[in-house]
N, C-alpha and C. Protein backbone atom coordinates (compact mmCIF):
# COMPACT_ATOMS: atom_id res chain seq x y z
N UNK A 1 0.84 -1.17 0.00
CA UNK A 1 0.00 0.00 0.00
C UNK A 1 0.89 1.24 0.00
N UNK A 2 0.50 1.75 -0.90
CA UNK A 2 1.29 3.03 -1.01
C UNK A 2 0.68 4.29 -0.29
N UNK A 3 1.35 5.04 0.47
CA UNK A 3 1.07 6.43 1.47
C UNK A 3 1.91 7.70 0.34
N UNK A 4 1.26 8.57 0.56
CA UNK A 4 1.61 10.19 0.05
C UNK A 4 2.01 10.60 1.60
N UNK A 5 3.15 11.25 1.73
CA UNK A 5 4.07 11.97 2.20
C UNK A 5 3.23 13.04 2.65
N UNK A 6 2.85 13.56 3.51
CA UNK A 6 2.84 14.65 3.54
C UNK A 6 3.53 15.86 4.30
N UNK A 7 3.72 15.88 5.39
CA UNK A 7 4.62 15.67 6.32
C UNK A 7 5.77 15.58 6.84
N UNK A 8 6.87 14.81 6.15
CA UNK A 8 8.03 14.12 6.97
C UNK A 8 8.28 14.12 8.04
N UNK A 9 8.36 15.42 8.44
CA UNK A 9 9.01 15.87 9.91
C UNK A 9 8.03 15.37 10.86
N UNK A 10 6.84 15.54 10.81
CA UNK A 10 6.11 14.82 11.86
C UNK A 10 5.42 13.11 11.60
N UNK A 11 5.86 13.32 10.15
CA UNK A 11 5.46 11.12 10.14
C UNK A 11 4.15 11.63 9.71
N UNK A 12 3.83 12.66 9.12
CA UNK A 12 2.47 12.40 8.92
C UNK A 12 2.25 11.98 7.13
N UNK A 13 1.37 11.19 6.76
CA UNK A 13 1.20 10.04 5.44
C UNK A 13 -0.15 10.62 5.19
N UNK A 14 -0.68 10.64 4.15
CA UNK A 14 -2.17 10.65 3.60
C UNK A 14 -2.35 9.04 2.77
N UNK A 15 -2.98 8.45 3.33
CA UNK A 15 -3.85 7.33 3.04
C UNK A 15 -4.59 7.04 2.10
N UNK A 16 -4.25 7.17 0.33
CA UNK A 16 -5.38 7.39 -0.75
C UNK A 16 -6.47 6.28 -0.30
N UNK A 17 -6.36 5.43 -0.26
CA UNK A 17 -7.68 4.13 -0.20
C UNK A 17 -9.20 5.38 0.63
N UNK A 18 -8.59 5.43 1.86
CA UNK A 18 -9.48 5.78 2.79
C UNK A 18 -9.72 7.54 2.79
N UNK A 19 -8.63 7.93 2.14
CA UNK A 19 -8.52 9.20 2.49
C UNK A 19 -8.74 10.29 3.37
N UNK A 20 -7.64 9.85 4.22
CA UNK A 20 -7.65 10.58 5.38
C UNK A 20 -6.13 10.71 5.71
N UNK A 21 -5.91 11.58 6.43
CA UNK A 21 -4.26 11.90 7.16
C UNK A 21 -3.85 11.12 8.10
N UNK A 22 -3.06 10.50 8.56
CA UNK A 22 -2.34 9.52 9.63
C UNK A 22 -1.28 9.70 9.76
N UNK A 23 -0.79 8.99 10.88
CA UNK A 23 0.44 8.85 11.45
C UNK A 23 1.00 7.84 10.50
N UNK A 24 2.38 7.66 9.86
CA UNK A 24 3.14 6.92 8.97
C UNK A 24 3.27 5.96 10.05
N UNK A 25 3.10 4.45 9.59
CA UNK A 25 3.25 3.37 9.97
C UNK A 25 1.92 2.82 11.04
N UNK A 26 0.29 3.83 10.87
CA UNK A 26 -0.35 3.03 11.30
C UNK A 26 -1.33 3.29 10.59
N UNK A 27 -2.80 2.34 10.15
CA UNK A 27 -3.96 2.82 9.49
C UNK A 27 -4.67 2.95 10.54
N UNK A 28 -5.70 3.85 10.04
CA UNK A 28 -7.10 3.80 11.26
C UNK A 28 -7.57 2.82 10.40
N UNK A 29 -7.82 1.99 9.24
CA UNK A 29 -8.83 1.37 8.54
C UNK A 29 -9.70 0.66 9.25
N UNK A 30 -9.00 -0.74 10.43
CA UNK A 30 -9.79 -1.34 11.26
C UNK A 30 -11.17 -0.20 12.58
N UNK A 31 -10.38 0.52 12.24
CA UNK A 31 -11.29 1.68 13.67
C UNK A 31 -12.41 2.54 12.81
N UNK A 32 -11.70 2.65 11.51
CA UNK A 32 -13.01 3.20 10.57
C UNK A 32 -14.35 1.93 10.24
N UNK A 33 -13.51 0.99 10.00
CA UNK A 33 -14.73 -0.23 9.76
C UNK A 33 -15.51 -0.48 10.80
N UNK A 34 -14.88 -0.45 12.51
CA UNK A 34 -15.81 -0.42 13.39
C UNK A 34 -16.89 0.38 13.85
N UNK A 35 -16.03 1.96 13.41
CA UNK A 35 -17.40 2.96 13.20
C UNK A 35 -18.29 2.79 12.48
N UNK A 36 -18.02 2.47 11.63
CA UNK A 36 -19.05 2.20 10.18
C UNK A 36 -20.57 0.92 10.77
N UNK A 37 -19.78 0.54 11.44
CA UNK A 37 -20.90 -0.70 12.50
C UNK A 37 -21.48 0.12 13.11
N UNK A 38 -20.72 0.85 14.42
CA UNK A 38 -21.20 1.45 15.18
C UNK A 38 -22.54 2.18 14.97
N UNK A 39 -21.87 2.90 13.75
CA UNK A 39 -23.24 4.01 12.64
C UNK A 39 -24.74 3.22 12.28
N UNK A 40 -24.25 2.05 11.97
CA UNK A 40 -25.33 1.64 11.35
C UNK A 40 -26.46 1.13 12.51
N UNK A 41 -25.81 0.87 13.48
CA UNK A 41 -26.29 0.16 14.89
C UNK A 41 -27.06 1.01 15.73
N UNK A 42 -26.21 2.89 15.52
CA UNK A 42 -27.20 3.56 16.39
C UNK A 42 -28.58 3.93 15.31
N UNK A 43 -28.17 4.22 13.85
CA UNK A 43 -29.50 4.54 13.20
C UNK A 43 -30.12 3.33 13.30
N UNK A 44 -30.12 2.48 13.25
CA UNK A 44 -31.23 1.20 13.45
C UNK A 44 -32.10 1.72 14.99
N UNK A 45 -31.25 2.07 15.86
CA UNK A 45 -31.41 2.15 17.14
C UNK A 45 -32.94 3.30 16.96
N UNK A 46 -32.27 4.41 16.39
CA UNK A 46 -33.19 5.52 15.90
C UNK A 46 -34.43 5.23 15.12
N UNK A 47 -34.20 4.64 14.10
CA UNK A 47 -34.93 4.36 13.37
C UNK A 47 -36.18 3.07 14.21
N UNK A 48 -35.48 2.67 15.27
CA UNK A 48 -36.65 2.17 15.85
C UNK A 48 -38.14 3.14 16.75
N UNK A 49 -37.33 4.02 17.13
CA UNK A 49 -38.05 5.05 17.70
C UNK A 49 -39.30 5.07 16.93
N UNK A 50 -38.85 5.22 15.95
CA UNK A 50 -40.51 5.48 14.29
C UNK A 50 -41.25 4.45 14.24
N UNK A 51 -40.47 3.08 14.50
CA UNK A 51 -41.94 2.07 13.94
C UNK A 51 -42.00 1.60 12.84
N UNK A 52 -41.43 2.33 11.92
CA UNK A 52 -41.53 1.72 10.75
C UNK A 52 -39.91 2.05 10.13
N UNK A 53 -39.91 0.72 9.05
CA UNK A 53 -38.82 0.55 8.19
C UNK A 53 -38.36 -0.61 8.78
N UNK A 54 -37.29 -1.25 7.57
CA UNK A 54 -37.06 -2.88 7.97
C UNK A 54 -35.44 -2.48 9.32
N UNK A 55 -35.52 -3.35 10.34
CA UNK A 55 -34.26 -3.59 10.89
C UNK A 55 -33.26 -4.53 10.34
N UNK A 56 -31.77 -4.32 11.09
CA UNK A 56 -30.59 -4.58 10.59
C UNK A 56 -30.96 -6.37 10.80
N UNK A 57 -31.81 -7.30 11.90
CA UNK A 57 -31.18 -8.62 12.12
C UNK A 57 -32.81 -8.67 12.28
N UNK A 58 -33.84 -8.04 11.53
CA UNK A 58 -35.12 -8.73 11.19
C UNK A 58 -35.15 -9.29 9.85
N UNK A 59 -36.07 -10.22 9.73
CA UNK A 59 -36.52 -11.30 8.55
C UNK A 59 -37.51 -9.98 7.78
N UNK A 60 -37.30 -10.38 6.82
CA UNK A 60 -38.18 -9.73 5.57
C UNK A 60 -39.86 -9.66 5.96
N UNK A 61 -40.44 -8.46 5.32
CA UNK A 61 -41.80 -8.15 5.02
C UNK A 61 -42.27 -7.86 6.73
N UNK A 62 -41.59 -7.63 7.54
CA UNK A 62 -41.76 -7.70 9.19
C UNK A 62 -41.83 -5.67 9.11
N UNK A 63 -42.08 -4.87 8.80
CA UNK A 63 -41.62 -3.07 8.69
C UNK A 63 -42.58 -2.82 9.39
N UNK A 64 -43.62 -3.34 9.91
CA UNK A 64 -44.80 -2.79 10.76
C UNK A 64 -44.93 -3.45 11.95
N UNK A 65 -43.75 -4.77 11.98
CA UNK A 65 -43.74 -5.39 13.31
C UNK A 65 -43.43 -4.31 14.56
N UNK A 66 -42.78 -3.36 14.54
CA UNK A 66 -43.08 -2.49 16.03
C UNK A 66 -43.95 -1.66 16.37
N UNK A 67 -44.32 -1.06 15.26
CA UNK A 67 -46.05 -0.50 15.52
C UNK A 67 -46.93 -1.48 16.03
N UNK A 68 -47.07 -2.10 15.51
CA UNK A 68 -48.27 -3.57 15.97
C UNK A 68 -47.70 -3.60 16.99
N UNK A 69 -46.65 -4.69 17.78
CA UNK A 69 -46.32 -4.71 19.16
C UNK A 69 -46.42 -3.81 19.69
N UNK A 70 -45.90 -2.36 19.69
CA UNK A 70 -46.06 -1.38 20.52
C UNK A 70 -47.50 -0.68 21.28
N UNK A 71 -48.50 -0.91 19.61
CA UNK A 71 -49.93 -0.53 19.92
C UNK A 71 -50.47 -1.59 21.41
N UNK A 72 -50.19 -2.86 20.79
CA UNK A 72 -50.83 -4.17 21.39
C UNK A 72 -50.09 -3.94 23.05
N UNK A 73 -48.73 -3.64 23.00
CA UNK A 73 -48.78 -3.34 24.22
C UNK A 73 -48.94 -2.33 25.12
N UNK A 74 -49.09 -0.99 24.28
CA UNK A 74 -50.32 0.22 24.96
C UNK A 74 -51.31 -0.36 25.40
N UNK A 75 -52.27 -0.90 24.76
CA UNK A 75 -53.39 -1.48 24.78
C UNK A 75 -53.60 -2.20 26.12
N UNK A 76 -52.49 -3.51 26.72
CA UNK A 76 -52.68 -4.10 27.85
C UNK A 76 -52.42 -3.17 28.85
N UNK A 77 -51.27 -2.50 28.87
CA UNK A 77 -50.84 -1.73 30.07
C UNK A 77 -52.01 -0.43 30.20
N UNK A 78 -52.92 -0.04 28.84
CA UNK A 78 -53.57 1.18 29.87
C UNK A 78 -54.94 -0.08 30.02
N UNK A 79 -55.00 -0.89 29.92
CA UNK A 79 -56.23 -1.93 30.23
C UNK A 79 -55.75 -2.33 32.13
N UNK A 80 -54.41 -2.83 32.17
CA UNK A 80 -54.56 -2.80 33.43
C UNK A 80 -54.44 -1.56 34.26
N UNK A 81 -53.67 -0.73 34.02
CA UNK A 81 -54.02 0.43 34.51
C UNK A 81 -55.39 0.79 35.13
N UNK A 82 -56.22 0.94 33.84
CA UNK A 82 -57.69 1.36 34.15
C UNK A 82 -58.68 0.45 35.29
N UNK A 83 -57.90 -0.81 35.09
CA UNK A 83 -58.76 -1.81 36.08
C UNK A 83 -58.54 -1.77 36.88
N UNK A 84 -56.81 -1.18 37.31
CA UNK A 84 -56.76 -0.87 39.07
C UNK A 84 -57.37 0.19 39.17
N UNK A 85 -57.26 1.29 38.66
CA UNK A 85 -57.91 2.70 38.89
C UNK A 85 -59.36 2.37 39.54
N UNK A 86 -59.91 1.52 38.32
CA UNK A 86 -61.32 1.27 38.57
C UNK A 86 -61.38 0.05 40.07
N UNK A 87 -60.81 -0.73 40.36
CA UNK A 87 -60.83 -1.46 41.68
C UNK A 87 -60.87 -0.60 42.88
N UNK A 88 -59.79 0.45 42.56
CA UNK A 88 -59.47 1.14 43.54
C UNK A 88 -61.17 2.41 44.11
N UNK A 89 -61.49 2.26 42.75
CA UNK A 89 -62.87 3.26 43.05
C UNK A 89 -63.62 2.40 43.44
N UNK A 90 -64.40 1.13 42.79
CA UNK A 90 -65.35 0.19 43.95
C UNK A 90 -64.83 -0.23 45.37
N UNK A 91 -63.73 -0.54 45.18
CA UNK A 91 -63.15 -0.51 46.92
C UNK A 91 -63.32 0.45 47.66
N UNK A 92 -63.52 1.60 47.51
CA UNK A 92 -63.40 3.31 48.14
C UNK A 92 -65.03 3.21 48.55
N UNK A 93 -65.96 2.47 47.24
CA UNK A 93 -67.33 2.85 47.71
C UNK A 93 -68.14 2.21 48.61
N UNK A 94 -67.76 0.95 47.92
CA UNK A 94 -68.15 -0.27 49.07
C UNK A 94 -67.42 -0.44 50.25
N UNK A 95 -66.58 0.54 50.44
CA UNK A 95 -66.09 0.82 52.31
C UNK A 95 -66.82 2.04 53.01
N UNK A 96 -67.37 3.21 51.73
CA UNK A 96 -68.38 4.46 52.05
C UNK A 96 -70.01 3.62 52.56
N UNK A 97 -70.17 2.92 51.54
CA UNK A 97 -71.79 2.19 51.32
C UNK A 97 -71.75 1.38 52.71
């Protein structure tokens, strides 16, 4: 792999492949490829927030699978919610009555 000079005095190389500036005698390449994960891992992350669009380690035709779960589980939690609320009010009356 060939480096462009840029530098001498401080060792500093420009990197055509990746193009970026470095220190002579090391690549970032492995630390760029891990960002490049990293990136894709937090927009998935984001992109879950919405609900829709396919994820990085879901099976095909699934883009509405977190809306559906998410609704379905609104749905139970303000259901029990409401049923303690509501226990809590016949208990209150039938201790008044």
């Amino acid at each position: 792999m060939a480096n462009i000079i840029v530098l001498p005095e401080f060792g500093l190389v420009a990197d055509p492949f990746i193009g970026i500036i470095t220190s002579q005698g090391e690549s970032l390449s492995p630390v760029l490829e891990k960002v490049t994960v990293l990136e894709a891992t937090a927009d998935d992350l984001v992109n879950m927030l919405a609900g829709e669009g396919n994820m990085l380690a879901s099976f095909p035709n699934r883009e509405k699978g977190l809306a559906i779960g998410g609704s379905i589980t609104s749905f139970w939690y303000g259901l029990a919610v409401g049923l303690f609320i509501a226990g809590i009010i016949a208990f209150q009356l039938i201790k008044v009555g």
